[in-house]
C-alpha atoms as a PDB file:
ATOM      1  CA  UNK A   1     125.670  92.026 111.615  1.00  0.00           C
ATOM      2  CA  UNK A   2     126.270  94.151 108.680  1.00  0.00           C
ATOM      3  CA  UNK A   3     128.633  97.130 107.556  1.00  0.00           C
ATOM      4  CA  UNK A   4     125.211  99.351 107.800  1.00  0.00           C
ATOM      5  CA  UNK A   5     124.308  98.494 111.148  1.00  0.00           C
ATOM      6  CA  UNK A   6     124.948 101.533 113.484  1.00  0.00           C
ATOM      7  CA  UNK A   7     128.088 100.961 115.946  1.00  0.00           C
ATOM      8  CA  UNK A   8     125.922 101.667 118.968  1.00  0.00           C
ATOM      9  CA  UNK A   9     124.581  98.907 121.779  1.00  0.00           C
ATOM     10  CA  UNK A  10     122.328 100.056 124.830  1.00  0.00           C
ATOM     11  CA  UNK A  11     122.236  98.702 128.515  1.00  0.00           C
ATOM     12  CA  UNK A  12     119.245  99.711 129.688  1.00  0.00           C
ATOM     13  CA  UNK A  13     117.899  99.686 133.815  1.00  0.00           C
ATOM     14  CA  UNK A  14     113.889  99.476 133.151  1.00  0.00           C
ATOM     15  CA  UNK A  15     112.561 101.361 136.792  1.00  0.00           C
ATOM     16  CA  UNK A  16     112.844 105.474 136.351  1.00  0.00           C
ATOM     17  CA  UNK A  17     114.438 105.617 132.625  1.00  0.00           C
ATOM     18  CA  UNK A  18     111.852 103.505 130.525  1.00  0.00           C
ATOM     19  CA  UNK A  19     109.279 102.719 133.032  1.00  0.00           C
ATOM     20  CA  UNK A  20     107.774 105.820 135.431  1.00  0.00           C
ATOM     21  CA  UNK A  21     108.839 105.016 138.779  1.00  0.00           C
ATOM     22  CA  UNK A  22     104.849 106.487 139.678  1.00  0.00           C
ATOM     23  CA  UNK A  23     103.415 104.220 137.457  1.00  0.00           C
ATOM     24  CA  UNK A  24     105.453 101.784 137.254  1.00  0.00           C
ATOM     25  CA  UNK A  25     104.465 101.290 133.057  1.00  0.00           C
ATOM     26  CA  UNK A  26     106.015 102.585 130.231  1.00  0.00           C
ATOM     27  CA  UNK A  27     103.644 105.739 130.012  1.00  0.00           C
ATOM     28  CA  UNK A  28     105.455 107.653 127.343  1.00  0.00           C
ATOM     29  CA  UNK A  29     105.004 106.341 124.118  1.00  0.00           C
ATOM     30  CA  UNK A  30     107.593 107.528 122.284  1.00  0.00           C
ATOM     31  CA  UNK A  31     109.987 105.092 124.323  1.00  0.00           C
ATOM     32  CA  UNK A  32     108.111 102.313 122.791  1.00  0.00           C
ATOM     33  CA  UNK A  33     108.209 103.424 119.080  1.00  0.00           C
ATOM     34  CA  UNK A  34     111.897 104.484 119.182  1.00  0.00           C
ATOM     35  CA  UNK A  35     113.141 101.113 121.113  1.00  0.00           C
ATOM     36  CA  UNK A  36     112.051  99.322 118.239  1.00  0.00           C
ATOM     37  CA  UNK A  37     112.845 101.696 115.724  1.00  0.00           C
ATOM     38  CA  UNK A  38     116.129 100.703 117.230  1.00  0.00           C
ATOM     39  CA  UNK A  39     116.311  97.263 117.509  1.00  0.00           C
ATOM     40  CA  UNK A  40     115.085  97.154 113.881  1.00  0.00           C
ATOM     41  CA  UNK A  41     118.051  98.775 113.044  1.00  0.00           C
ATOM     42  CA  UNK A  42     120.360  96.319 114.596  1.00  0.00           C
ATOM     43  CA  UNK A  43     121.323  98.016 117.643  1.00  0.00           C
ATOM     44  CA  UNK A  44     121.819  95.307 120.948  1.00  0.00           C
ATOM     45  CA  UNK A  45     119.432  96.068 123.275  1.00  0.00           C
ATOM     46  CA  UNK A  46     119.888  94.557 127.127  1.00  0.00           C
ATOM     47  CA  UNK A  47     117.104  95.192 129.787  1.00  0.00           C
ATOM     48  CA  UNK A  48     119.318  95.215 132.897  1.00  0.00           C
ATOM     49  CA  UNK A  49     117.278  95.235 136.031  1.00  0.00           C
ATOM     50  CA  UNK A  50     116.254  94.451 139.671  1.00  0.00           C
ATOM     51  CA  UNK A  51     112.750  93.478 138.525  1.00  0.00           C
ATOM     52  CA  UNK A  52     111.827  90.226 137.834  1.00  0.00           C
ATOM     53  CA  UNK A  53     111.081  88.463 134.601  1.00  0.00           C
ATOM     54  CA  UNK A  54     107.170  88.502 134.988  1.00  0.00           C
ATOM     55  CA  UNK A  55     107.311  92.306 135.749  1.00  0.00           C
ATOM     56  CA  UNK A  56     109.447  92.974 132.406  1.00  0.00           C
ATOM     57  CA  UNK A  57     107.018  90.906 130.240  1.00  0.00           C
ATOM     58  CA  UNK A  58     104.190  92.285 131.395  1.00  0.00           C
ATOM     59  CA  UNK A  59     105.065  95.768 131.786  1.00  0.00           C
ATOM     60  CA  UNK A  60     107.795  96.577 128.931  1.00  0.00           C
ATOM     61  CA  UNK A  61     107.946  93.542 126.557  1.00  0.00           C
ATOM     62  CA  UNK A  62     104.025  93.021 125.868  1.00  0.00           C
ATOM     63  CA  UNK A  63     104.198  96.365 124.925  1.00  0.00           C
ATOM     64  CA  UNK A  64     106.556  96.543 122.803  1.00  0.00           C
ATOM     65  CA  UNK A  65     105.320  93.345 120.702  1.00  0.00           C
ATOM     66  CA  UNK A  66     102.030  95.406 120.689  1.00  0.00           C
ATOM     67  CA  UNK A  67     104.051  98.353 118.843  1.00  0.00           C
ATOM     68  CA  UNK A  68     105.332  96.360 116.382  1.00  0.00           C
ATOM     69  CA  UNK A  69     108.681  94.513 118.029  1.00  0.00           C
ATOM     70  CA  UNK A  70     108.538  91.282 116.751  1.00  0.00           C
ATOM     71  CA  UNK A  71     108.926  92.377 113.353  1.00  0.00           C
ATOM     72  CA  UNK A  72     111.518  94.344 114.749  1.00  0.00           C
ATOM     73  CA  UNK A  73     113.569  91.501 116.066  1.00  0.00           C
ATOM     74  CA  UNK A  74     113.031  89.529 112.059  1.00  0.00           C
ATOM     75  CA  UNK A  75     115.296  92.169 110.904  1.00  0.00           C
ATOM     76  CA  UNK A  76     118.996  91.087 109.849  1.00  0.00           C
ATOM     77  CA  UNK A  77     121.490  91.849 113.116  1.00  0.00           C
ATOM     78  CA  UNK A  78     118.399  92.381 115.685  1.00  0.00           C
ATOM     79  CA  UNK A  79     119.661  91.255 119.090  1.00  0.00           C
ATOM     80  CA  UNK A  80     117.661  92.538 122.656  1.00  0.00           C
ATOM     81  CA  UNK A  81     117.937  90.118 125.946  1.00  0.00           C
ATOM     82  CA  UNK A  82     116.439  90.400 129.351  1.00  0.00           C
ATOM     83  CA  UNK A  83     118.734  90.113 132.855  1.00  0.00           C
ATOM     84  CA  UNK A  84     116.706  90.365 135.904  1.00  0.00           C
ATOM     85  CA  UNK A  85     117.002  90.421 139.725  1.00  0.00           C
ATOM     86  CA  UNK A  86     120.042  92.217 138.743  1.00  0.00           C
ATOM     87  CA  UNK A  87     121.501  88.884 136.915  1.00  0.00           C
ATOM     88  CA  UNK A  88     119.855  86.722 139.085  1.00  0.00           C
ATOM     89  CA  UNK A  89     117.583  85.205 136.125  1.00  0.00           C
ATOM     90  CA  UNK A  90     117.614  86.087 132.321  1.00  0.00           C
ATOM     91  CA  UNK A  91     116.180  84.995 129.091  1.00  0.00           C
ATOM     92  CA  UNK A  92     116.626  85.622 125.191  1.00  0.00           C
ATOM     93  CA  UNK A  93     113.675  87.814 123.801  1.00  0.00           C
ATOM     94  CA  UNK A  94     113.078  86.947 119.870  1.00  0.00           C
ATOM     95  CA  UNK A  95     110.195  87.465 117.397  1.00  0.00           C
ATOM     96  CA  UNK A  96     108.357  84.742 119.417  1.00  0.00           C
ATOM     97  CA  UNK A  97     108.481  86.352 122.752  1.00  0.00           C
ATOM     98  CA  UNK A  98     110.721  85.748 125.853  1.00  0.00           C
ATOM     99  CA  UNK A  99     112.390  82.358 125.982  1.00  0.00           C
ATOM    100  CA  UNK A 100     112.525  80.266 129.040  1.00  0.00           C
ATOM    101  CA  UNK A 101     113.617  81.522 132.358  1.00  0.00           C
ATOM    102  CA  UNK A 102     116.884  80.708 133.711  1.00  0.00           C
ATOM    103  CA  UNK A 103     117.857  80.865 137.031  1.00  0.00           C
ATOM    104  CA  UNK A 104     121.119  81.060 138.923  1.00  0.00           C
ATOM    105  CA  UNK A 105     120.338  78.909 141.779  1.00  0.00           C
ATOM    106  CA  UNK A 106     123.615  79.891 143.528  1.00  0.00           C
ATOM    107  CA  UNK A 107     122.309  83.104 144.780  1.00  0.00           C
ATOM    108  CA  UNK A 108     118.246  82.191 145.667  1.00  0.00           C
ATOM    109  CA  UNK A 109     118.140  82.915 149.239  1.00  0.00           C
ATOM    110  CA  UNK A 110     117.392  80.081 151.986  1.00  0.00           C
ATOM    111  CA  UNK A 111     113.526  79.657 151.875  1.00  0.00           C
ATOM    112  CA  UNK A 112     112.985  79.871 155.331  1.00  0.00           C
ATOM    113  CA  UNK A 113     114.613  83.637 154.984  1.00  0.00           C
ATOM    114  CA  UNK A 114     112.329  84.169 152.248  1.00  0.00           C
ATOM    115  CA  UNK A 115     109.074  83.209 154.201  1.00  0.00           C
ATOM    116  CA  UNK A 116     110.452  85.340 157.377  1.00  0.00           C
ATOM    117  CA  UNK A 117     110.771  88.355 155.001  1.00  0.00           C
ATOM    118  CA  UNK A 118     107.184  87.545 153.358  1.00  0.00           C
ATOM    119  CA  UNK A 119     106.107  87.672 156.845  1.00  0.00           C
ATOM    120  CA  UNK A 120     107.367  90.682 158.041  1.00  0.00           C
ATOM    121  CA  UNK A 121     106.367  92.603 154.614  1.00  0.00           C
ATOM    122  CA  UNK A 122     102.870  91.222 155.166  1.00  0.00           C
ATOM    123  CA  UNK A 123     102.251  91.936 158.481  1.00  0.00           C
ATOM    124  CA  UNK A 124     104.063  94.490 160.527  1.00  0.00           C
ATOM    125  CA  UNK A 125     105.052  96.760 157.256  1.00  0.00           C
ATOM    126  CA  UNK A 126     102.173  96.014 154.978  1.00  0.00           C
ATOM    127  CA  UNK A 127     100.723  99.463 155.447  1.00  0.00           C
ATOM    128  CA  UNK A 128     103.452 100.805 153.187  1.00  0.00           C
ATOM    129  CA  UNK A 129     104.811  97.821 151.363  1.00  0.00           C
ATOM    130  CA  UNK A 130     104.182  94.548 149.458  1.00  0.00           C
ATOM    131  CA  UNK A 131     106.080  91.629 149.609  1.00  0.00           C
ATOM    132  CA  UNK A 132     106.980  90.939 145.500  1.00  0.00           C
ATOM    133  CA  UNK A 133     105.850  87.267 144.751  1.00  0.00           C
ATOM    134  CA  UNK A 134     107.700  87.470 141.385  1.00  0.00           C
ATOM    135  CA  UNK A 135     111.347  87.192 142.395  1.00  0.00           C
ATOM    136  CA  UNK A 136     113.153  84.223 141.570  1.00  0.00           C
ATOM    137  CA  UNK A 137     116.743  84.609 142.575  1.00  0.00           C
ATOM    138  CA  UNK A 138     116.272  87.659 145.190  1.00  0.00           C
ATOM    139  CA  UNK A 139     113.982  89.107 147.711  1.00  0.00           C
ATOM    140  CA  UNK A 140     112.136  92.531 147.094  1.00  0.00           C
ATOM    141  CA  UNK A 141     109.589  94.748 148.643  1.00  0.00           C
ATOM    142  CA  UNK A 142     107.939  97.556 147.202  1.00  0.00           C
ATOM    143  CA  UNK A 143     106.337 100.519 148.109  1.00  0.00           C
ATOM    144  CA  UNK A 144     102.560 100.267 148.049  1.00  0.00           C
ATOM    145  CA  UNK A 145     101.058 102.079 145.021  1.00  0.00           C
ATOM    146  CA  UNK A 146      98.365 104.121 147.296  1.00  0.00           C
ATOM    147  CA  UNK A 147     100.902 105.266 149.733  1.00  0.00           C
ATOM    148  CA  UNK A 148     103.216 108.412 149.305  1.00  0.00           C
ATOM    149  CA  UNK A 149     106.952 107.933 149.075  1.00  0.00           C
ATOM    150  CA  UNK A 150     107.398 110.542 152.125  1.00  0.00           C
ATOM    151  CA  UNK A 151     105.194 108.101 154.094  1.00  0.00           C
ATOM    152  CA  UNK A 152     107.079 105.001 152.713  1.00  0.00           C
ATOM    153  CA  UNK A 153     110.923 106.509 153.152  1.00  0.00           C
ATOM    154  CA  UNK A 154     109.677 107.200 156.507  1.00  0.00           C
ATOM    155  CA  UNK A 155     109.533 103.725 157.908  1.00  0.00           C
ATOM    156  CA  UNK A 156     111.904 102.167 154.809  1.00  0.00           C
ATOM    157  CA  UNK A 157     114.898 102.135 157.475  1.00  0.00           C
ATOM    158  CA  UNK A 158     112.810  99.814 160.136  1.00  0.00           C
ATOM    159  CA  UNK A 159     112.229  97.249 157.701  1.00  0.00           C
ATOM    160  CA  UNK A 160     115.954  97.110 156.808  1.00  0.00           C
ATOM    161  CA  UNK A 161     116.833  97.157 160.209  1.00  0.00           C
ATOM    162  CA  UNK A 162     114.614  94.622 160.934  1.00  0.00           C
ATOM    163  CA  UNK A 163     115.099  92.793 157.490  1.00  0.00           C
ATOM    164  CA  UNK A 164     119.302  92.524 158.899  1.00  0.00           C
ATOM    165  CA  UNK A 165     117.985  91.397 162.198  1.00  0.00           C
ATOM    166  CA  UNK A 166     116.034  88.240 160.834  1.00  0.00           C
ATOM    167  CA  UNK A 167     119.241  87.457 158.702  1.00  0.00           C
ATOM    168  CA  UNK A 168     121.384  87.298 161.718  1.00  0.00           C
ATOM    169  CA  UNK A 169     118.848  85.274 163.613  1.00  0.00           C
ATOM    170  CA  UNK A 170     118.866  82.786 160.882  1.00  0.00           C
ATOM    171  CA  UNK A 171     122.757  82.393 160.326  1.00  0.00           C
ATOM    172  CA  UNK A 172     122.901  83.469 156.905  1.00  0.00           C
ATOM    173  CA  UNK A 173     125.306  85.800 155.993  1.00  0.00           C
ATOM    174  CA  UNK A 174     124.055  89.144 155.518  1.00  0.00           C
ATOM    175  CA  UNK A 175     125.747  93.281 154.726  1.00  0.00           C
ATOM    176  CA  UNK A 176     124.070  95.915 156.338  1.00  0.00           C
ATOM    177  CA  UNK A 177     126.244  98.888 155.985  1.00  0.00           C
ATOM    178  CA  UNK A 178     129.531  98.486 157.822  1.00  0.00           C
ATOM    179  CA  UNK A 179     127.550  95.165 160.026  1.00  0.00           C
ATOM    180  CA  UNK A 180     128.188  91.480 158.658  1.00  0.00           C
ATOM    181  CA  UNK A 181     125.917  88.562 160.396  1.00  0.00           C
ATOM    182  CA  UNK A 182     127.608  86.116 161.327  1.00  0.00           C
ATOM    183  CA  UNK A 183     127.815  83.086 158.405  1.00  0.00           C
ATOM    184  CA  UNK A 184     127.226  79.977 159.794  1.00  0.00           C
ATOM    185  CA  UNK A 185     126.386  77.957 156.821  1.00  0.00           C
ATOM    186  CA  UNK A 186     129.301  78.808 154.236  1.00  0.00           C
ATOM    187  CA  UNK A 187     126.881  80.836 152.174  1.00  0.00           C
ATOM    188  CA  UNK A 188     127.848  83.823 149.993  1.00  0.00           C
ATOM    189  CA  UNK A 189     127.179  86.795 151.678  1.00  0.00           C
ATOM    190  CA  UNK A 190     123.467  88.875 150.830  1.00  0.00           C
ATOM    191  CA  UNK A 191     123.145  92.253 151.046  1.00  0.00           C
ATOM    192  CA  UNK A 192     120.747  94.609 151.978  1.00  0.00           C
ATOM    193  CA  UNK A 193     119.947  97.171 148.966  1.00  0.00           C
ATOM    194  CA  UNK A 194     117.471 100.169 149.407  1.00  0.00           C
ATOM    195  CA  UNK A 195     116.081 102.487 146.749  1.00  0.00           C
ATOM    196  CA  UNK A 196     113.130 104.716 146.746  1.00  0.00           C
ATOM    197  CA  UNK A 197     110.287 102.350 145.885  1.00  0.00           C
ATOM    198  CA  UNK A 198     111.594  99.383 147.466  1.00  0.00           C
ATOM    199  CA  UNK A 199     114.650  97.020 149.051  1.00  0.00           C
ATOM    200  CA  UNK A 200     116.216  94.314 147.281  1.00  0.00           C
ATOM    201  CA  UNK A 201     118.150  91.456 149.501  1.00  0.00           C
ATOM    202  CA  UNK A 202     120.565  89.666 147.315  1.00  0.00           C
ATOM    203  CA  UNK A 203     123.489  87.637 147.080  1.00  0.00           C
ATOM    204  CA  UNK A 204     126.635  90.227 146.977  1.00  0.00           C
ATOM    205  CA  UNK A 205     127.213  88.070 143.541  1.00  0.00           C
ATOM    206  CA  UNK A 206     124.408  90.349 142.290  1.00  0.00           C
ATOM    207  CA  UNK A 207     124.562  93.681 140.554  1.00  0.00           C
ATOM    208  CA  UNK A 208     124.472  96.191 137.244  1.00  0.00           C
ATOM    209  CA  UNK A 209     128.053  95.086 136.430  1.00  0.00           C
ATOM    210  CA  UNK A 210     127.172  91.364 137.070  1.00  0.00           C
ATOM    211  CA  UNK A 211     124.060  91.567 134.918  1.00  0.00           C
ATOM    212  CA  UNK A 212     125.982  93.601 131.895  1.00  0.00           C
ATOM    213  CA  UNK A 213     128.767  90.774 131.515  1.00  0.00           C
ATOM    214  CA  UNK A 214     125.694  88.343 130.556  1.00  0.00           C
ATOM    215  CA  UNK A 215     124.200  90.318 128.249  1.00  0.00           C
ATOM    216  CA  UNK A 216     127.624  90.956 126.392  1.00  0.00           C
ATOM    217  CA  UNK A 217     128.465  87.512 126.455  1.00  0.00           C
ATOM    218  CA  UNK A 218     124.902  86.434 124.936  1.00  0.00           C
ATOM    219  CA  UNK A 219     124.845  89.468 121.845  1.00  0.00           C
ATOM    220  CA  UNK A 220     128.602  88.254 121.299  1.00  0.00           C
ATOM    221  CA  UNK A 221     127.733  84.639 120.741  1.00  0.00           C
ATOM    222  CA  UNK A 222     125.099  86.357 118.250  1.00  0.00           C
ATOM    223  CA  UNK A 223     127.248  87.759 116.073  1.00  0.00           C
ATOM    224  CA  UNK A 224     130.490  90.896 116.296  1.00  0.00           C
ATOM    225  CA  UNK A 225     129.482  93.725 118.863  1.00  0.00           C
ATOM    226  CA  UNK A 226     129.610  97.538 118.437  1.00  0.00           C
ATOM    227  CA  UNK A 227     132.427  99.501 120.272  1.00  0.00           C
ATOM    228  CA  UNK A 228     130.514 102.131 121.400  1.00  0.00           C
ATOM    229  CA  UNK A 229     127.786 101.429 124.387  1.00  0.00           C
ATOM    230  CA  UNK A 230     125.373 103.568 126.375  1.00  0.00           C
ATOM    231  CA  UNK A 231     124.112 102.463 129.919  1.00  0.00           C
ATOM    232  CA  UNK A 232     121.222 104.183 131.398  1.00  0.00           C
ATOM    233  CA  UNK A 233     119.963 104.218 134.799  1.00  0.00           C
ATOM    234  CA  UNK A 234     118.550 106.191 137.882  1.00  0.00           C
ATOM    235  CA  UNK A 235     121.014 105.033 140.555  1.00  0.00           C
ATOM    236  CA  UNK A 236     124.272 104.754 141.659  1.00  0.00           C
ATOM    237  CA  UNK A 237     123.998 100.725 141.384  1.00  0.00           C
ATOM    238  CA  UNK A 238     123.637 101.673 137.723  1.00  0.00           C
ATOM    239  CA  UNK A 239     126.895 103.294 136.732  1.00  0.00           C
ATOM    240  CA  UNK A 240     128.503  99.671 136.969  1.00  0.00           C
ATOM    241  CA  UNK A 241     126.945  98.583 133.522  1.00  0.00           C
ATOM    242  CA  UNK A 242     129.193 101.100 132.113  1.00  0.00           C
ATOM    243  CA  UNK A 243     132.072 100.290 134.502  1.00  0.00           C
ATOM    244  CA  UNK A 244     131.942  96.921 133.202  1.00  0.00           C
ATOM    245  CA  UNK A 245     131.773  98.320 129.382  1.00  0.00           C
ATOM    246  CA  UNK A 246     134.520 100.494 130.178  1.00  0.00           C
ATOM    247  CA  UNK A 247     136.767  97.906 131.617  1.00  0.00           C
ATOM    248  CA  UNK A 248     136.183  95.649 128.491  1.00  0.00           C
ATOM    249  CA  UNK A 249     137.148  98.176 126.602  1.00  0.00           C
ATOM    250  CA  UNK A 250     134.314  99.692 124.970  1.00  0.00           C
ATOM    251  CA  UNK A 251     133.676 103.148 124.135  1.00  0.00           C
ATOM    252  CA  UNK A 252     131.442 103.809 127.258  1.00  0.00           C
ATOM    253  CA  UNK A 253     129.257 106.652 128.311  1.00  0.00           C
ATOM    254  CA  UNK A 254     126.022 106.249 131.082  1.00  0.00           C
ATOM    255  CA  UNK A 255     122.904 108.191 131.046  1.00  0.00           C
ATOM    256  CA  UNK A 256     121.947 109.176 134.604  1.00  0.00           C
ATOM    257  CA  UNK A 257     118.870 109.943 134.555  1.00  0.00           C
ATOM    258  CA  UNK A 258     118.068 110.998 138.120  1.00  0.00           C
ATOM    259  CA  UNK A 259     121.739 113.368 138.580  1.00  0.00           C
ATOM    260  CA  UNK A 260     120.159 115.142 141.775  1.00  0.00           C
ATOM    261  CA  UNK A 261     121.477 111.961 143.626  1.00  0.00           C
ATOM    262  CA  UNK A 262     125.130 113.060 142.446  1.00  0.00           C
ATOM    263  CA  UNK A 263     127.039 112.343 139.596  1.00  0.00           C
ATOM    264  CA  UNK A 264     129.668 109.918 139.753  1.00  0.00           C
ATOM    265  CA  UNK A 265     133.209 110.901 138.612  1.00  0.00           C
ATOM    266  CA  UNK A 266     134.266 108.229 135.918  1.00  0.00           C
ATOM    267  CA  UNK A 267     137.208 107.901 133.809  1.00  0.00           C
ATOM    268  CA  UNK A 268     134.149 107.857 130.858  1.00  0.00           C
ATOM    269  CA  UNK A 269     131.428 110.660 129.719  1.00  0.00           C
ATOM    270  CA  UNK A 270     128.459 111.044 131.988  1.00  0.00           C
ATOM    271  CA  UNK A 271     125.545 112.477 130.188  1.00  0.00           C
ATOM    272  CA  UNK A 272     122.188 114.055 131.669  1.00  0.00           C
ATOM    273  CA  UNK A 273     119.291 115.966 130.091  1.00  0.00           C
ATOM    274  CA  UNK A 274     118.993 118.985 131.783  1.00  0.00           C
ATOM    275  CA  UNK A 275     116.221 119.476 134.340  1.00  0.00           C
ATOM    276  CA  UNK A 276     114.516 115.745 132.514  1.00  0.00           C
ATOM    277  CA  UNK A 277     114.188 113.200 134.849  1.00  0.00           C
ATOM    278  CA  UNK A 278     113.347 109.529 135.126  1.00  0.00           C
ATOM    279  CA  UNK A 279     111.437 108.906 132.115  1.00  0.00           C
ATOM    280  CA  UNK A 280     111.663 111.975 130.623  1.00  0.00           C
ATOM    281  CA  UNK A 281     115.399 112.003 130.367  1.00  0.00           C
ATOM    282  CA  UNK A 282     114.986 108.264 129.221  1.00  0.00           C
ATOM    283  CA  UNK A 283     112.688 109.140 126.648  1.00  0.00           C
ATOM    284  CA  UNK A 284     114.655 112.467 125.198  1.00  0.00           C
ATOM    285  CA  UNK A 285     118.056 110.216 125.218  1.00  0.00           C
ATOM    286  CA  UNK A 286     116.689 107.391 122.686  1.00  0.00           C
ATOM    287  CA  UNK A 287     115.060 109.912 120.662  1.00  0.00           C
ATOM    288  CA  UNK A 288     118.324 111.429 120.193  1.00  0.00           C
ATOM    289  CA  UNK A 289     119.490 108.116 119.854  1.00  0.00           C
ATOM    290  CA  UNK A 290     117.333 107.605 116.775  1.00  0.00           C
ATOM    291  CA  UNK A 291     118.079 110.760 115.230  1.00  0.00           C
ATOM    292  CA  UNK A 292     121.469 110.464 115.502  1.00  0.00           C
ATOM    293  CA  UNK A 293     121.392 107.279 114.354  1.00  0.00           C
ATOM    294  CA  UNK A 294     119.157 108.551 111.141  1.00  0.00           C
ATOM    295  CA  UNK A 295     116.386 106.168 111.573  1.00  0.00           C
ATOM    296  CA  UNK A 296     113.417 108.954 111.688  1.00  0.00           C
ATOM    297  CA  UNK A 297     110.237 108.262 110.076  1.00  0.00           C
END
């Protein structure tokens, strides 16, 4: 890094601030110019999410290499990564593309929980959900596309329910609110994880906080860091990117970009966009990022 590269590094959750949570693409297209406008400029850039690595590349990354990011990433002090399934699986993005998947084979669920999940998503549940083929290190299903979220909230809570029972069944060890199954196998605990398009199961060894220690640790072995970070996100789950950044010591704020949920109360700034949500309020914070910054056109 140089003296001129701005002191500013971004975690970044991909579902609801940079990818509509309706469309599930980046549909505005101003988030695509100004993230590599940024990374250009040398700011760290970390995709930290619950998606998997094929959804990222095909839905955020190919994008962005169509809008000019590998030249981006040729510029001096140009650093962005990928962490997925919420740490789960991550890989380097350069001027070539993504690098090679890895995968932290501690937390992949027991396949025969897998293929009891895939079961019940494509069968009793499949008129609201999908089971997501894509996952490496977690479970996930999704709401279906065609179906309303009223319609898929509705019967969300039987799946879990359902999702917990199967776990228990099986002997894995499995959260559900205050119930624990019971672990017969020594395994690290999985949890049950809803949000409003879909429910992750994961190992408890997952999360935002999880996922933003491997991105620091990969743009410090890069090169010096910047003190001052911005998380963004649209859930609670998300505020522990900058709980981690905080806790290291870093000048920390996070971006929520969906506040009717509540706003946390953290010893560092919480910043929102008015009545912008999802997005919108992603879009309107890294424009203000690049003007800030100085890097307009």
């Amino acid at each position: 890094m140089t003296t001129s590269t701005p002191d500013l590094g971004l975690l970044l959750d991909v579902d609801g601030p940079i990818a509509s949570p309706v469309t599930r693409t980046v549909a505005i297209q101003s988030i695509l110019d100004d993230l590599v406008t940024l990374a250009a400029a040398g700011v760290p850039i970390a995709f930290i999410t619950g998606r998997s690595e094929e959804f990222i590349r095909e839905r955020v990354i190919e994008p962005l290499f169509e809008n000019g990011l590998a030249d981006a990433l040729q510029q001096p002090g140009a650093r962005m990564f990928g962490v997925y399934e919420k740490g789960g699986t991550w890989s380097a993005i350069s001027p070539e593309g993504m690098s090679e998947l890895h995968i932290d084979e501690s937390v992949v669920p027991p396949a025969a929980y897998v293929a009891a999940i895939r079961e019940l998503g494509e069968g009793e549940f499949s008129d609201v959900l999908f089971f997501d083929e894509t996952k490496k290190a977690m479970i996930s299903v999704e709401q279906r596309t065609d179906v309303s979220s009223e319609a898929y909230l509705e019967r969300q809570k039987a799946f879990d329910d359902a999702a917990f029972e199967l776990a228990a069944q099986q002997g894995i060890g499995m959260r559900h609110g205050d119930r624990e199954a019971p672990d017969a196998r020594g395994l690290v605990p999985f949890r049950i994880d809803p949000t409003i398009i879909s429910t992750d199961i994961e190992s408890v060894k997952l999360d935002k906080d999880h996922g933003a220690r491997r991105a620091l640790a990969e743009f410090k072995a890069a090169g010096p860091l910047p003190k001052r970070w911005r998380s963004v996100g649209d859930s609670r789950s998300d505020y522990k990117m900058a709980d981690e950044l905080h806790a290291s010591g870093y000048d920390a704020a996070h971006v929520d970009v969906r506040p009717a949920d509540g706003i946390l109360e953290k010893d560092y700034e919480v910043v929102t966009f008015g009545d912008l949500i999802h997005d919108d309020a992603g879009a309107a914070f890294l424009r203000e990022c690049v003007r800030e910054l100085g890097l307009e056109g």
